[in-house]
C-alpha atoms as a PDB file:
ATOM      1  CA  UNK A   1      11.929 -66.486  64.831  1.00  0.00           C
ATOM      2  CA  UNK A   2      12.287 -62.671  64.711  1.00  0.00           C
ATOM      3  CA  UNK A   3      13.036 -60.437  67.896  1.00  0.00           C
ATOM      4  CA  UNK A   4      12.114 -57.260  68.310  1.00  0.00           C
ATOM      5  CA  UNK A   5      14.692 -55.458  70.217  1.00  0.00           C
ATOM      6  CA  UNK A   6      13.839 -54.105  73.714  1.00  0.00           C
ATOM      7  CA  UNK A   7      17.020 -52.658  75.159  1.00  0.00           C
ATOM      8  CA  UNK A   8      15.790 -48.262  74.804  1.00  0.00           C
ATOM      9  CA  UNK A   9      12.437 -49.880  76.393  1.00  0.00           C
ATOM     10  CA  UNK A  10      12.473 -49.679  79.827  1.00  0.00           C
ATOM     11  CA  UNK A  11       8.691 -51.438  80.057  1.00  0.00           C
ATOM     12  CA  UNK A  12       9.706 -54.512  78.487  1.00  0.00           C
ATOM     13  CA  UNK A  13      12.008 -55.759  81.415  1.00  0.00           C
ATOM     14  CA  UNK A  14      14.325 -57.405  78.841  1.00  0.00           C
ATOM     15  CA  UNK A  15      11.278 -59.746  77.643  1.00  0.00           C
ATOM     16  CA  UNK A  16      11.730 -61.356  74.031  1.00  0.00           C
ATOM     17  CA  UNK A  17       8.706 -60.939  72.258  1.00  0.00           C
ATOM     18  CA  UNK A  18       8.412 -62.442  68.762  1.00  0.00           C
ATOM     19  CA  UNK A  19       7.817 -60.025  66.172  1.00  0.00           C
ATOM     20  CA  UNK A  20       4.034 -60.068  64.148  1.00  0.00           C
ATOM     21  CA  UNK A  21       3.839 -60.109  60.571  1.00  0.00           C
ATOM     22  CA  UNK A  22       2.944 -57.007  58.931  1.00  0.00           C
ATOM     23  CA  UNK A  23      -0.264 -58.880  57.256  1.00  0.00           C
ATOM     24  CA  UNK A  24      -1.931 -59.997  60.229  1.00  0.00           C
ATOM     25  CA  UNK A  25      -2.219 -56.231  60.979  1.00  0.00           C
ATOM     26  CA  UNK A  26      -4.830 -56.107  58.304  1.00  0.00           C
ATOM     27  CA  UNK A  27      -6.592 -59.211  59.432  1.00  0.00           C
ATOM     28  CA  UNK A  28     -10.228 -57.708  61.048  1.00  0.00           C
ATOM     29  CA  UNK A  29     -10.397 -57.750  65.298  1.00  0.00           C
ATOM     30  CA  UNK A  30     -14.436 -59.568  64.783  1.00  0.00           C
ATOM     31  CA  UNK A  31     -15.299 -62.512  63.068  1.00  0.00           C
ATOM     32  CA  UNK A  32     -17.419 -61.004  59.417  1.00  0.00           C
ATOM     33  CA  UNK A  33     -21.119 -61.138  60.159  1.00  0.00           C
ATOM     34  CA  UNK A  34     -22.245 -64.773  58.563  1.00  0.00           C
ATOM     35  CA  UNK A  35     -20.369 -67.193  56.968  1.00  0.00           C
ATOM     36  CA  UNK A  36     -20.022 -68.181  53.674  1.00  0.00           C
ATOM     37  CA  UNK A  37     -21.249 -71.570  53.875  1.00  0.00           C
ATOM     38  CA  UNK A  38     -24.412 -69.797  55.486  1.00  0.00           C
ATOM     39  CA  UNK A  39     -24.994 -67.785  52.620  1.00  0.00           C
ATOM     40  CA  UNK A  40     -24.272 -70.106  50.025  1.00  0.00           C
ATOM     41  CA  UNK A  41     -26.774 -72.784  51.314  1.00  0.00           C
ATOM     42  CA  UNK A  42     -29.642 -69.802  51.508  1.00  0.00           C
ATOM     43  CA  UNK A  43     -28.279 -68.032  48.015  1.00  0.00           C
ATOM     44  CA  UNK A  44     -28.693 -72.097  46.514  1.00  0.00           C
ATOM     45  CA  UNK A  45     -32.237 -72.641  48.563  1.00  0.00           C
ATOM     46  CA  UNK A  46     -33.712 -69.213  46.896  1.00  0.00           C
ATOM     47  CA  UNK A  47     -32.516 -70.221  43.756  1.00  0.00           C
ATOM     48  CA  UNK A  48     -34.304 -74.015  43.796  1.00  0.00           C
ATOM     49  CA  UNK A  49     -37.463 -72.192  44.843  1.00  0.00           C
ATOM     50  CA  UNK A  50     -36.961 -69.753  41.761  1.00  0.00           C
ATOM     51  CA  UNK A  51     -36.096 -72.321  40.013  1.00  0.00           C
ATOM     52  CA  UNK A  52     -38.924 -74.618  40.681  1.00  0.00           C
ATOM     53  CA  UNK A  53     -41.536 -71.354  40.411  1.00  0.00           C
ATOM     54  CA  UNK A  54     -40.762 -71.363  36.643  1.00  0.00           C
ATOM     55  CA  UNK A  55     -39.921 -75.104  36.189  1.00  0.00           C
ATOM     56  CA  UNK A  56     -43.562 -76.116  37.217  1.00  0.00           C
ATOM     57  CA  UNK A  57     -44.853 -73.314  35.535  1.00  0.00           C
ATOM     58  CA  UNK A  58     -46.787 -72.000  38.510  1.00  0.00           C
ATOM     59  CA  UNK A  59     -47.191 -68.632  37.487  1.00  0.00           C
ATOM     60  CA  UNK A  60     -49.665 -70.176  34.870  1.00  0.00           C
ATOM     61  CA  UNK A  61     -52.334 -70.477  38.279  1.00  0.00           C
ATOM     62  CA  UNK A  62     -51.123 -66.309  39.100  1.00  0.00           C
ATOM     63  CA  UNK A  63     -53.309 -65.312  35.984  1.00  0.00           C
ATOM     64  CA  UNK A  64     -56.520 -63.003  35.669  1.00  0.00           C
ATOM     65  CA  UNK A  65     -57.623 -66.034  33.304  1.00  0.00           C
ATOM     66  CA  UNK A  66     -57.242 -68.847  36.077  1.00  0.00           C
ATOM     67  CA  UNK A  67     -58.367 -66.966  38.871  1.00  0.00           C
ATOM     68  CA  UNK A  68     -61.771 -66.086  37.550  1.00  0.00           C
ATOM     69  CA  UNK A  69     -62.175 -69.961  35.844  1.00  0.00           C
ATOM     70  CA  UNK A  70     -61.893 -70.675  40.090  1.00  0.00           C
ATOM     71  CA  UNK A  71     -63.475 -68.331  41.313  1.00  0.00           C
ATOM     72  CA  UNK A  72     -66.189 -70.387  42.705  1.00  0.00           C
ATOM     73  CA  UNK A  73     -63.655 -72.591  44.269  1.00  0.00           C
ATOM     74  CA  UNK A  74     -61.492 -69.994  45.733  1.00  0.00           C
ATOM     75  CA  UNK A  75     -64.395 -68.864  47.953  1.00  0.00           C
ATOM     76  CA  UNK A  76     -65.824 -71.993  48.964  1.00  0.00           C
ATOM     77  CA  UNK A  77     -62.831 -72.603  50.921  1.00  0.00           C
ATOM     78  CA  UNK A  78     -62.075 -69.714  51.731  1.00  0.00           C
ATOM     79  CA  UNK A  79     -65.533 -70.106  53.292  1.00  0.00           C
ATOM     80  CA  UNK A  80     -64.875 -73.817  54.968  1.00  0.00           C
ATOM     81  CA  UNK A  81     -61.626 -72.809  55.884  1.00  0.00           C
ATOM     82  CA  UNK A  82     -60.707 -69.159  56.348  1.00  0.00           C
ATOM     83  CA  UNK A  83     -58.156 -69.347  58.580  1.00  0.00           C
ATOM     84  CA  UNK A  84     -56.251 -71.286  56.412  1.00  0.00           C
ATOM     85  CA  UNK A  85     -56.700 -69.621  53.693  1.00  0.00           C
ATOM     86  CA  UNK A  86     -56.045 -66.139  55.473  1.00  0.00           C
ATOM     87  CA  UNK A  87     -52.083 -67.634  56.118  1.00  0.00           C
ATOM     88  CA  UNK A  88     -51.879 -69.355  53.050  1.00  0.00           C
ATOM     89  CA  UNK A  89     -52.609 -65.836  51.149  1.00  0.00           C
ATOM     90  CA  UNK A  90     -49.945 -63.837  53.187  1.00  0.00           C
ATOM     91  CA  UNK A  91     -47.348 -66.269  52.976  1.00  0.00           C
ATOM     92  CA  UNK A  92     -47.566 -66.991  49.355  1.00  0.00           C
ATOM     93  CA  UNK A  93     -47.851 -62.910  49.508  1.00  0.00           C
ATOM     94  CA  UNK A  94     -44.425 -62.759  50.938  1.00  0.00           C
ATOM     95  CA  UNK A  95     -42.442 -65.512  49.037  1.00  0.00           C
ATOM     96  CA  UNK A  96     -44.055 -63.995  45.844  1.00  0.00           C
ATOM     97  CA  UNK A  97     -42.842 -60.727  46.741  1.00  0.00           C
ATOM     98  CA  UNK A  98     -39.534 -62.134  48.611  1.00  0.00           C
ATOM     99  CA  UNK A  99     -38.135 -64.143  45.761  1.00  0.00           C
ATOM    100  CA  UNK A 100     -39.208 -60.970  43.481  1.00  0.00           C
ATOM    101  CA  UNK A 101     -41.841 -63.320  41.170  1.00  0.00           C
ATOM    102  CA  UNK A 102     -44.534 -62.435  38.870  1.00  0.00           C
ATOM    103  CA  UNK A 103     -47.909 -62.616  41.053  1.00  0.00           C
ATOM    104  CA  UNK A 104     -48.228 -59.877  43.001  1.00  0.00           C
ATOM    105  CA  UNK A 105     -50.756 -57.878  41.113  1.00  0.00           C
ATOM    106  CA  UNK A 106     -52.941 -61.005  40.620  1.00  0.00           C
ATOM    107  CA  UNK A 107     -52.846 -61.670  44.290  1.00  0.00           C
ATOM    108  CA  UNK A 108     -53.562 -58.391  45.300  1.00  0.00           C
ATOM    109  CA  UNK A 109     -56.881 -58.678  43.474  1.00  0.00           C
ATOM    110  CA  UNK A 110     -57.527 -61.844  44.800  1.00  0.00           C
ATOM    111  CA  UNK A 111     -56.996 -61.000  48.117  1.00  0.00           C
ATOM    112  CA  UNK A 112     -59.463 -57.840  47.360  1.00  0.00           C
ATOM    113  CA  UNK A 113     -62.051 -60.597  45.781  1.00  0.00           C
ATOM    114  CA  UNK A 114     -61.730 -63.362  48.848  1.00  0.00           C
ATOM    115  CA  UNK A 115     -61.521 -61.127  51.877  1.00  0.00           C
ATOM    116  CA  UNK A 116     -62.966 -57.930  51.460  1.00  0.00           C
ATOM    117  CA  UNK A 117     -61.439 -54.344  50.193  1.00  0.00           C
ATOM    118  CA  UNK A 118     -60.407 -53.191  54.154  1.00  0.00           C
ATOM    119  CA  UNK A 119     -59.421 -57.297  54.975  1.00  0.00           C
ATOM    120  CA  UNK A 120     -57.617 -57.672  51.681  1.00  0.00           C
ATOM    121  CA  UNK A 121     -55.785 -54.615  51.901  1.00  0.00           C
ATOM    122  CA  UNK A 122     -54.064 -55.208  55.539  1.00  0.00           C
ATOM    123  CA  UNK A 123     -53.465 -58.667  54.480  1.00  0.00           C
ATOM    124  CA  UNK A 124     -52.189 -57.914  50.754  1.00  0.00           C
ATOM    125  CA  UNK A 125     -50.165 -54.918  52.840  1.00  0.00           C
ATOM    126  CA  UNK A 126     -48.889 -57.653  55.845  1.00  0.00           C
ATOM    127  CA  UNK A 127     -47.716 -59.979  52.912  1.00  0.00           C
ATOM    128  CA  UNK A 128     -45.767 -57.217  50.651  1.00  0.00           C
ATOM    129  CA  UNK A 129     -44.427 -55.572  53.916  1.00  0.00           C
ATOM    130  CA  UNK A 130     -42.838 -58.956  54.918  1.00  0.00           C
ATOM    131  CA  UNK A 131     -41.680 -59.754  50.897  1.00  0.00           C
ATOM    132  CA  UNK A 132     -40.547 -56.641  50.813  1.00  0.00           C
ATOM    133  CA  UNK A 133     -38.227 -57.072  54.082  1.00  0.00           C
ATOM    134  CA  UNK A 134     -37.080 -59.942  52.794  1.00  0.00           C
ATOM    135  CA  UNK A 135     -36.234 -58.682  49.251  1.00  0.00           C
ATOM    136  CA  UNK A 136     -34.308 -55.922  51.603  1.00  0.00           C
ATOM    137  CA  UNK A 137     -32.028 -58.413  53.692  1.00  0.00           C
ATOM    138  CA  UNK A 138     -31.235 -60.769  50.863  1.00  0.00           C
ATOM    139  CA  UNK A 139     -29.834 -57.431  48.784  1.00  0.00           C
ATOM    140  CA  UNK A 140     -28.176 -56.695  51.812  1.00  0.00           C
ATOM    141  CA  UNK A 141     -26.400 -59.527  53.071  1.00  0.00           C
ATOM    142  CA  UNK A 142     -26.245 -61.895  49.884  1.00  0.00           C
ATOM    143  CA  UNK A 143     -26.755 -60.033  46.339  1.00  0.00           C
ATOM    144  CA  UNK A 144     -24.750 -56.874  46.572  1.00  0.00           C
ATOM    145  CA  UNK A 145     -22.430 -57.336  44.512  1.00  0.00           C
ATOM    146  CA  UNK A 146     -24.539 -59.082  42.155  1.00  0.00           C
ATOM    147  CA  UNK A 147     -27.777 -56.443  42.464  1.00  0.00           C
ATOM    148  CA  UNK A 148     -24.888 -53.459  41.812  1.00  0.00           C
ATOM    149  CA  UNK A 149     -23.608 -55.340  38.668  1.00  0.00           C
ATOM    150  CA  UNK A 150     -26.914 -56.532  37.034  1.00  0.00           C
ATOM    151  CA  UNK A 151     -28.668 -52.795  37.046  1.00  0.00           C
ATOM    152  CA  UNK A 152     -26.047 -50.417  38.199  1.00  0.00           C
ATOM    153  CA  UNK A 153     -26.646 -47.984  35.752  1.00  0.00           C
ATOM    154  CA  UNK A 154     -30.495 -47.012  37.661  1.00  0.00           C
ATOM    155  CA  UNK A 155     -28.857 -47.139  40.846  1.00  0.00           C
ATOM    156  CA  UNK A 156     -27.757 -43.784  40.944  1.00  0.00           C
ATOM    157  CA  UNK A 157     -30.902 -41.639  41.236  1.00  0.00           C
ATOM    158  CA  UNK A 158     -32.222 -43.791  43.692  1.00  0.00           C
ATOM    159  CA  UNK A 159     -29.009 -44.026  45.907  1.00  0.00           C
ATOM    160  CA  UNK A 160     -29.136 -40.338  45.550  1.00  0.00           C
ATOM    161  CA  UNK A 161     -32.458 -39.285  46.790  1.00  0.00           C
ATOM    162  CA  UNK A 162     -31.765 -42.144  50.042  1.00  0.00           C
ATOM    163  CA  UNK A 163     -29.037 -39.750  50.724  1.00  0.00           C
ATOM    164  CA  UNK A 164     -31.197 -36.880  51.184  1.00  0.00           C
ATOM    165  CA  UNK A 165     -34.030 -37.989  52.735  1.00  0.00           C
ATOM    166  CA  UNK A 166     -34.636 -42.030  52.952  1.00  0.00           C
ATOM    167  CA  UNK A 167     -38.156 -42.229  54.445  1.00  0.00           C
ATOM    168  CA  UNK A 168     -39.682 -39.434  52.121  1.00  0.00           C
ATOM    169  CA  UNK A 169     -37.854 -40.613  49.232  1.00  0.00           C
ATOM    170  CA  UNK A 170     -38.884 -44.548  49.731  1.00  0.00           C
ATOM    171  CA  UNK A 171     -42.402 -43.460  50.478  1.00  0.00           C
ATOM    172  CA  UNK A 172     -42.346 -41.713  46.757  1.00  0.00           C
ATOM    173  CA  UNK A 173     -41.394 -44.403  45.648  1.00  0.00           C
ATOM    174  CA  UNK A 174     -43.393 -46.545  46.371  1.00  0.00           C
ATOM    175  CA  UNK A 175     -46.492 -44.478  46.062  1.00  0.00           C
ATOM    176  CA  UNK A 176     -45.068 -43.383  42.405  1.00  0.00           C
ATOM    177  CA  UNK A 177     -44.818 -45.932  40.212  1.00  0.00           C
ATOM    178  CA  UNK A 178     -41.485 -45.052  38.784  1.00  0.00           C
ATOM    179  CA  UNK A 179     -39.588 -47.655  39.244  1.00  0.00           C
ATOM    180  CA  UNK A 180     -40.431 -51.519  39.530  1.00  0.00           C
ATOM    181  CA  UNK A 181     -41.735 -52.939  43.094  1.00  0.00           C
ATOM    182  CA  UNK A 182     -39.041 -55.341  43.033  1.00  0.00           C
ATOM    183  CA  UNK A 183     -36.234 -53.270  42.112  1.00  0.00           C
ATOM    184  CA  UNK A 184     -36.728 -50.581  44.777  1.00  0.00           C
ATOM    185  CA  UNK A 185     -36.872 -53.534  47.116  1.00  0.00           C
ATOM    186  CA  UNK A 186     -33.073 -54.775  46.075  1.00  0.00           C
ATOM    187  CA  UNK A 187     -31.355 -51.603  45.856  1.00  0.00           C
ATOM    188  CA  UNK A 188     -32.846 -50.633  49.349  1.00  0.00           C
ATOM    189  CA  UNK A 189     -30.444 -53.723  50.439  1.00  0.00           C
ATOM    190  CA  UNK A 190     -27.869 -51.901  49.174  1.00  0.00           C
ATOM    191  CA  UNK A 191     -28.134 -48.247  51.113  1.00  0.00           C
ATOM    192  CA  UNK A 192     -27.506 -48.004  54.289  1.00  0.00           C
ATOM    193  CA  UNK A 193     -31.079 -47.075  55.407  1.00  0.00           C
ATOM    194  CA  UNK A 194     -32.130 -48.607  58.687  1.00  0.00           C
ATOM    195  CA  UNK A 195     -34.682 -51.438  58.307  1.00  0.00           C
ATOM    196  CA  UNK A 196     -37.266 -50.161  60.354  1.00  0.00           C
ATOM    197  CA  UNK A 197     -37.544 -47.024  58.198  1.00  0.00           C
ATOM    198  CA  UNK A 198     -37.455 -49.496  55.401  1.00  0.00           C
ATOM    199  CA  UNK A 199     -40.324 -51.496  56.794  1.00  0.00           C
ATOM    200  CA  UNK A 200     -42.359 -48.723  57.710  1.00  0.00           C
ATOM    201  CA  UNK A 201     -42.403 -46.596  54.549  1.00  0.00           C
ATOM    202  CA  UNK A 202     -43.116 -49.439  52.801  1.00  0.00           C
ATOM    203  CA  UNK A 203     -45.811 -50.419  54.835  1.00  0.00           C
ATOM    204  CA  UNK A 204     -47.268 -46.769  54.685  1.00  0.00           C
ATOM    205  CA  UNK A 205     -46.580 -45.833  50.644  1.00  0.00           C
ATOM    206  CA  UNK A 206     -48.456 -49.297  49.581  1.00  0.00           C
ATOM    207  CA  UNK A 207     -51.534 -49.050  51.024  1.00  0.00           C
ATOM    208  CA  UNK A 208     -53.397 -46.585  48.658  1.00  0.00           C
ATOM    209  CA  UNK A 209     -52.236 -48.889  45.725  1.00  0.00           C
ATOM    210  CA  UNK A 210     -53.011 -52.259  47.522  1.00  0.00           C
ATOM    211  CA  UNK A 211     -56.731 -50.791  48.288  1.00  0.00           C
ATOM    212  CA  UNK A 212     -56.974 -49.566  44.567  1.00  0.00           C
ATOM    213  CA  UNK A 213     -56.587 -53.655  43.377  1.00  0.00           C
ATOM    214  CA  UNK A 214     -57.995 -55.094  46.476  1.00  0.00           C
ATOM    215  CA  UNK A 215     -61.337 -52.803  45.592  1.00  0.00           C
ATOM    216  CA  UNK A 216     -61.141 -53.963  42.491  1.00  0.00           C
ATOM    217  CA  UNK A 217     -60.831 -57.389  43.171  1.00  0.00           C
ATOM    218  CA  UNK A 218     -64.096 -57.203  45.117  1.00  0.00           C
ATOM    219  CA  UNK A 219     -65.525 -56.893  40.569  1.00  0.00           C
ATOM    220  CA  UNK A 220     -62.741 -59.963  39.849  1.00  0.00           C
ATOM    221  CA  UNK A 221     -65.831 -61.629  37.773  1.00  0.00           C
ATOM    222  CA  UNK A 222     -66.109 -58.287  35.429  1.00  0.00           C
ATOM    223  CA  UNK A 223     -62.636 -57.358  35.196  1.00  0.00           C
ATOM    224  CA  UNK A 224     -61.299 -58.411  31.595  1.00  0.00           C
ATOM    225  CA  UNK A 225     -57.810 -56.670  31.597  1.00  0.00           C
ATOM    226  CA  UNK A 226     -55.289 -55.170  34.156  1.00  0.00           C
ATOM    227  CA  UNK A 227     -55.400 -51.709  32.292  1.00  0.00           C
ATOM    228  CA  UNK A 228     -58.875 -51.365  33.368  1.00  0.00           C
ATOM    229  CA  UNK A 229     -57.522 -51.007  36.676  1.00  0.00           C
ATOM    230  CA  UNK A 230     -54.391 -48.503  36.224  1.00  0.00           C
ATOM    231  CA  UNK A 231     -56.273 -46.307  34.639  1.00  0.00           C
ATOM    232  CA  UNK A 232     -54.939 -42.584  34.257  1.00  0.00           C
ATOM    233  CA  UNK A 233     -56.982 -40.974  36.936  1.00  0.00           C
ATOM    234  CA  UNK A 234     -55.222 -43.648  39.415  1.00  0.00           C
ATOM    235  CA  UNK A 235     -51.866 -43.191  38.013  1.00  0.00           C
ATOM    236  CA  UNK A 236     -52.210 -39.314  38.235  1.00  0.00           C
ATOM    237  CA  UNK A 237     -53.982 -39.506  42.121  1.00  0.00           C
ATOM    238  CA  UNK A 238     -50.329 -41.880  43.207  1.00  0.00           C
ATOM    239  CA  UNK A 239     -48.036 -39.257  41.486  1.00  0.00           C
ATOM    240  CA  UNK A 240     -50.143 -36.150  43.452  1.00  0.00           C
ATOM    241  CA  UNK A 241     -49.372 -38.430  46.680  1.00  0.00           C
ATOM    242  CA  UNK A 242     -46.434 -39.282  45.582  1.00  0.00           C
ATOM    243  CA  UNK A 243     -45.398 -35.251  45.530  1.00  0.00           C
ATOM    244  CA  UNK A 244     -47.018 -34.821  48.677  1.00  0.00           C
ATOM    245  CA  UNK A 245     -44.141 -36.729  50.400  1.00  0.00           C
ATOM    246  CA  UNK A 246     -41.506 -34.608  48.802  1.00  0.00           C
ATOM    247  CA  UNK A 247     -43.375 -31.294  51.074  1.00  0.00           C
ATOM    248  CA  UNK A 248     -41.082 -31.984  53.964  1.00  0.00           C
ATOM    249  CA  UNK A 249     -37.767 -31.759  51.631  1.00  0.00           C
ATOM    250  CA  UNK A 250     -38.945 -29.008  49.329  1.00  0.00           C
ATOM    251  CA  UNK A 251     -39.461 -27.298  52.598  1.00  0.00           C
ATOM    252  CA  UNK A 252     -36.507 -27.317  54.125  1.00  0.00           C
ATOM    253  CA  UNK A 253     -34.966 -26.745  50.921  1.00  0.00           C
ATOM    254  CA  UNK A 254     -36.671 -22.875  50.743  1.00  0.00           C
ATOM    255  CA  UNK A 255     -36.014 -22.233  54.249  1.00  0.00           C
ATOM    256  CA  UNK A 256     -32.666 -23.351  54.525  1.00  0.00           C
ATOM    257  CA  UNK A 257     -33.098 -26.107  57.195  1.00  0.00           C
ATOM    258  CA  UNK A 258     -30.646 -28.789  56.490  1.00  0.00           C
ATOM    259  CA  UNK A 259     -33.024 -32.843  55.960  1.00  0.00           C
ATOM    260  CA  UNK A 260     -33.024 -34.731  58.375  1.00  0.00           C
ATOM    261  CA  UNK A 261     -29.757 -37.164  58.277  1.00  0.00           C
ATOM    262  CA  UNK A 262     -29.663 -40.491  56.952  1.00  0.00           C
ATOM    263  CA  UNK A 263     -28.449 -42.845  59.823  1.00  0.00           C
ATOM    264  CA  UNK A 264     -25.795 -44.926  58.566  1.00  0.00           C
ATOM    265  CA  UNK A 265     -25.076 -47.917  60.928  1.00  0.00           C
ATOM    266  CA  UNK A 266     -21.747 -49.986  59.633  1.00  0.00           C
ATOM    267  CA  UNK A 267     -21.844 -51.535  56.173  1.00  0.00           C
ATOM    268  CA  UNK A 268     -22.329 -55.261  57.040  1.00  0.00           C
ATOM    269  CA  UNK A 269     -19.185 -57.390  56.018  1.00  0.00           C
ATOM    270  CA  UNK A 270     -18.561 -59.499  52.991  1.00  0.00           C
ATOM    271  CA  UNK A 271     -16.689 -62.669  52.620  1.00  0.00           C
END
């Protein structure tokens, strides 16, 4: 065993101490946040219920097609039963959303066509919020590296504009359709914006668009195609509100006011 020689320190009182290894001074003072196990076993669950989505071909039942061939089924229970079918609809909602699946359009007319425009919109709005979050945390804490690799060459604009200003920015996006629900969900993961700013622009920049479908859902027997629905007029009404959240950094921009800082808590750990 080494010693570390103590006789020019008058504090040690002439006590050996064994001297450390320079590596362990690199080894980190906490524990890394999860384990790997941990995020293995909910990396390999997500992927079986992925998986599964497409092995069963379920997104066959999330057409306009099948919908409005059940139509008359949909709403008898809903009628019978409509507290079940009020948690059934936001909790398919969120995994749809969650596990970043085809659906969500579908459903949002659906929920418009069983429950009402105002009804279908909170709920459509309670079940993206809560896909959304969890599209956020699984970026965060499982598919960074994997998220940075797959489409790392549209990060950049987006990781830019979080920089500036994340809650005006995020509400843009998600009141401009310029980039893909889904997408804007992952590479939130991957800034360091706080969640409840997440969670709250999101819940605030979908709510025009979910009452657009939900309203429309409320005509689900006359609808023939999704384009009747995005029309121009709707596009070009999203991209003026879009533009009105970018007032509050085009503002300080002219007057010289420095926007508001992004708070940037510690980057969570990886194994």
């Amino acid at each position: 065993m080494k010693t570390v020689d103590t006789s020019e320190d008058p504090c040690t009182c002439g006590i050996v101490r064994p001297a450390q290894d320079s590596h362990l001074d690199a080894l980190p003072s906490k524990p890394p946040r999860g384990t790997r196990p941990g995020r293995i076993i909910i990396a390999t669950v997500m992927g079986l219920a992925i998986g599964a989505f497409f092995w069963f071909d379920l997104d066959a039942y999330l057409t306009l097609e099948t919908v409005k061939a059940n139509r008359d089924r949909l709403l008898a229970f809903t009628n019978e039963h409509r507290a079940i079918a009020v948690a059934s609809f936001v909790v398919t909602y969120c995994l749809v959303t969650g596990l970043s699946l085809p659906g969500a359009t579908i459903l949002t007319l659906v929920g418009g066509f069983l429950f009402g425009s105002l009804l279908g919109t909170a709920l459509v709005n309670l079940g993206a919020a809560g896909g959304a979050t969890l599209a956020f945390l699984t970026a965060r804490y499982l598919l960074r590296g994997w998220v940075e690799q797959k489409f790392g060459q549209k990060l950049g604009p987006i990781q830019e504009g979080f920089a500036k200003n994340a809650f005006s920015y995020l509400v843009t996006l998600r009141l401009v359709p310029l980039f893909p629900f889904f997408l804007v969900n992952l590479v939130s993961g991957l800034t360091r914006v706080r969640l409840g700013t997440y969670m709250l622009a999101t819940a605030l920049g979908i709510i025009p668009g979910s009452f657009v479908y939900a309203y429309a859902g409320r005509q689900l027997g006359t609808i023939n195609s999704l384009k009747e629905i995005a029309s121009p007029n709707v596009i070009l009404a999203f991209t003026l509100l879009g533009l009105l959240a970018l007032v509050p950094i085009v503002y300080r921009r002219f007057t010289g006011k420095p926007a508001e800082p992004v708070n940037r808590p510690a980057a969570p750990s990886h194994p």
